[in-house]
N, C-alpha and C. Protein backbone atom coordinates (compact mmCIF):
# COMPACT_ATOMS: atom_id res chain seq x y z
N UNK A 1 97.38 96.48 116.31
CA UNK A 1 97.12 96.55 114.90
C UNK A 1 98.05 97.58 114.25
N UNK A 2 97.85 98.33 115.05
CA UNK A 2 98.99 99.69 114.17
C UNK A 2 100.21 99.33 114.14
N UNK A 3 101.04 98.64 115.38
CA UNK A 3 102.51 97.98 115.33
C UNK A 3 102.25 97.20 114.64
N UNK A 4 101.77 96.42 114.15
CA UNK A 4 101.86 95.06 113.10
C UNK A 4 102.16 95.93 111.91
N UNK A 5 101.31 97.08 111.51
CA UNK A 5 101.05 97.26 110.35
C UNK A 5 102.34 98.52 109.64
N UNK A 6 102.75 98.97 111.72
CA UNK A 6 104.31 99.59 111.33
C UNK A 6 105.46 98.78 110.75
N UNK A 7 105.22 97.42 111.33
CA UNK A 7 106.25 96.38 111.03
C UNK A 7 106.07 95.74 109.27
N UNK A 8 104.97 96.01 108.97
CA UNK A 8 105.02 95.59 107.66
C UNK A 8 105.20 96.13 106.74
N UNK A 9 105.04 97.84 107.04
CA UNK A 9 105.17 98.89 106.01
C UNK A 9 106.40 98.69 105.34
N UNK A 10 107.33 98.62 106.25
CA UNK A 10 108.88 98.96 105.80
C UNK A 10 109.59 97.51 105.19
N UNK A 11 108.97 96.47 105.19
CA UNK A 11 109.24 95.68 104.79
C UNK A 11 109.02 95.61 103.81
N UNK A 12 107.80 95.30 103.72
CA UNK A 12 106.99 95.52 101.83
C UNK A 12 107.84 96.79 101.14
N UNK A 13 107.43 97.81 101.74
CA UNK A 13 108.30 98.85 100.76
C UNK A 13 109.81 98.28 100.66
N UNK A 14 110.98 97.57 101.57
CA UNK A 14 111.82 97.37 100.59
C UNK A 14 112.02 96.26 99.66
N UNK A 15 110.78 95.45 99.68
CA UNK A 15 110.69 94.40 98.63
C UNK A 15 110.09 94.59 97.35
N UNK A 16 109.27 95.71 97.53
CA UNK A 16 108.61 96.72 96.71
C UNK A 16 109.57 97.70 95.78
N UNK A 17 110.33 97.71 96.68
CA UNK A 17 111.61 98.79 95.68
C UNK A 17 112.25 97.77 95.41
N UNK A 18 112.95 96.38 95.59
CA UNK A 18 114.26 95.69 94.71
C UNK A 18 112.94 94.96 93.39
N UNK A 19 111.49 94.93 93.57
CA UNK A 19 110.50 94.20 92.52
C UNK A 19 110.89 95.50 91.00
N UNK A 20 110.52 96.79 91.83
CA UNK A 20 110.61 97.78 91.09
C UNK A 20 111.89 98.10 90.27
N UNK A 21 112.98 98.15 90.90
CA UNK A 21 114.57 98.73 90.38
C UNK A 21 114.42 97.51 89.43
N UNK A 22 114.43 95.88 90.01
CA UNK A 22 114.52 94.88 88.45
C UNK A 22 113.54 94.79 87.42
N UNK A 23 112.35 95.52 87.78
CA UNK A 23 111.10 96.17 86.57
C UNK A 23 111.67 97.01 85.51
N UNK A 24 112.34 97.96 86.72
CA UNK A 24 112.73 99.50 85.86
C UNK A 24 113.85 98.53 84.29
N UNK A 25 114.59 97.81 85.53
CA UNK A 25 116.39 97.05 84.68
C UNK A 25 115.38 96.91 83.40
N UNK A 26 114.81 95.57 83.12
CA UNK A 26 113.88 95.04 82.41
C UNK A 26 112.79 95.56 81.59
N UNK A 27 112.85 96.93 81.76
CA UNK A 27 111.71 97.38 80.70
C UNK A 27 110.24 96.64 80.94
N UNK A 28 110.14 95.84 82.26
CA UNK A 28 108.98 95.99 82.46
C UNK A 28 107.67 97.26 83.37
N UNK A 29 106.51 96.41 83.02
CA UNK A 29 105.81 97.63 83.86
C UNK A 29 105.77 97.26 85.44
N UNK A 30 105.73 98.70 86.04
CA UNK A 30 105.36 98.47 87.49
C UNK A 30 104.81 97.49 88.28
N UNK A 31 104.83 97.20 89.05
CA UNK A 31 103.23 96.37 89.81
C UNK A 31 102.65 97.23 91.14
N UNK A 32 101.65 96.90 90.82
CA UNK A 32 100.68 97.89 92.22
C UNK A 32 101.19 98.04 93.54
N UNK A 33 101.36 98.45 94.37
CA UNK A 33 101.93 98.50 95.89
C UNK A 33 100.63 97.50 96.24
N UNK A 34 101.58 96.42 97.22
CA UNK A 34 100.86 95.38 97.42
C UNK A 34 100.16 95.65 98.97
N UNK A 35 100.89 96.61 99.72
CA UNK A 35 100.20 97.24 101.14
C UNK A 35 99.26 98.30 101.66
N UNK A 36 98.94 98.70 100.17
CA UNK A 36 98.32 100.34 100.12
C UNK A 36 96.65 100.00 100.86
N UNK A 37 96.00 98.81 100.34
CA UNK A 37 94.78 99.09 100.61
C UNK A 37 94.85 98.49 102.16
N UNK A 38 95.54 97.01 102.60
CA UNK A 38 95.13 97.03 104.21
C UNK A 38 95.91 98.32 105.14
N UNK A 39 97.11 98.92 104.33
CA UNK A 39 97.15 100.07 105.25
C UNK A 39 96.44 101.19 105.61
N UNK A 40 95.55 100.93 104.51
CA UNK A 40 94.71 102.15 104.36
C UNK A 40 93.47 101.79 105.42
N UNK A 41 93.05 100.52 105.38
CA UNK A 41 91.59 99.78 106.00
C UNK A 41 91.98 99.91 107.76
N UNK A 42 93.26 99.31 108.03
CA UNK A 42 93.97 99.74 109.29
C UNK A 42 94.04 100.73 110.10
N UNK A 43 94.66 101.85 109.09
CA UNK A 43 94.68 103.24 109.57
C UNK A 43 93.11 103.73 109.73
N UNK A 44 92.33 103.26 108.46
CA UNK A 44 90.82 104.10 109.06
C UNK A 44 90.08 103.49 110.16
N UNK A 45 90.66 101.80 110.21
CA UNK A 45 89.85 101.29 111.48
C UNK A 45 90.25 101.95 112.52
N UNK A 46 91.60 102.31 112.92
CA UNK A 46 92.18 102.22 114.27
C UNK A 46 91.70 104.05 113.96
N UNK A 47 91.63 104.95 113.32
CA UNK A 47 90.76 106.32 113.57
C UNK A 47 89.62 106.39 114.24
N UNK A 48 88.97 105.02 113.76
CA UNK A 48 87.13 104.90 113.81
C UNK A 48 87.01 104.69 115.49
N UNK A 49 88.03 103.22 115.74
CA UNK A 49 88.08 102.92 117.86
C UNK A 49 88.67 103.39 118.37
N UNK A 50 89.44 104.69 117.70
CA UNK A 50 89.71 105.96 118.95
C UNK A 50 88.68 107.18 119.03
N UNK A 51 87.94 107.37 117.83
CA UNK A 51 86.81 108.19 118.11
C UNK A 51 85.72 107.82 118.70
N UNK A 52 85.24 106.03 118.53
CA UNK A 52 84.26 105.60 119.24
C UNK A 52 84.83 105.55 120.98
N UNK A 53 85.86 105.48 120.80
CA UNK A 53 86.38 105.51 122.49
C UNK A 53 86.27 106.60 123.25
N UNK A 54 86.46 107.11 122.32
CA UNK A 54 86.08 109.36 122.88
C UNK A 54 85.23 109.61 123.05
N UNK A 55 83.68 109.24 121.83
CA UNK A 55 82.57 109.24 122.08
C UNK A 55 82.10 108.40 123.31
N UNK A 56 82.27 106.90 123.95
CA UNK A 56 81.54 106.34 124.57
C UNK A 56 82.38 106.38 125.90
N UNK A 57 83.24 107.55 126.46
CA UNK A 57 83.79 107.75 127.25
C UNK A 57 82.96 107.90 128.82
């Protein structure tokens, strides 16, 4: 889960930055980072089954 989610970070972010630089060109507004919340759900799962792994050691 965490390598998947290494492999996607850096991707999105640079599709995320050429969405953004032709926003900025354009005088339009931003758009939300499209990876923030499953990276976020990821990172707290994979915290949660290394502490339950510690605990039920």
């Amino acid at each position: 889960m965490l390598v998947l989610l290494g492999v996607l970070a850096p991707a999105q972010a640079w599709r995320g930055w050429r969405r953004d630089e032709r926003a900025m060109r354009l005088g339009e507004p931003l758009a939300a980072p499209v990876l923030a919340l499953p990276l976020a759900l990821g990172c707290t799962l994979a915290g949660v089954l290394v502490l339950l792994g510690m605990l039920l050691r």
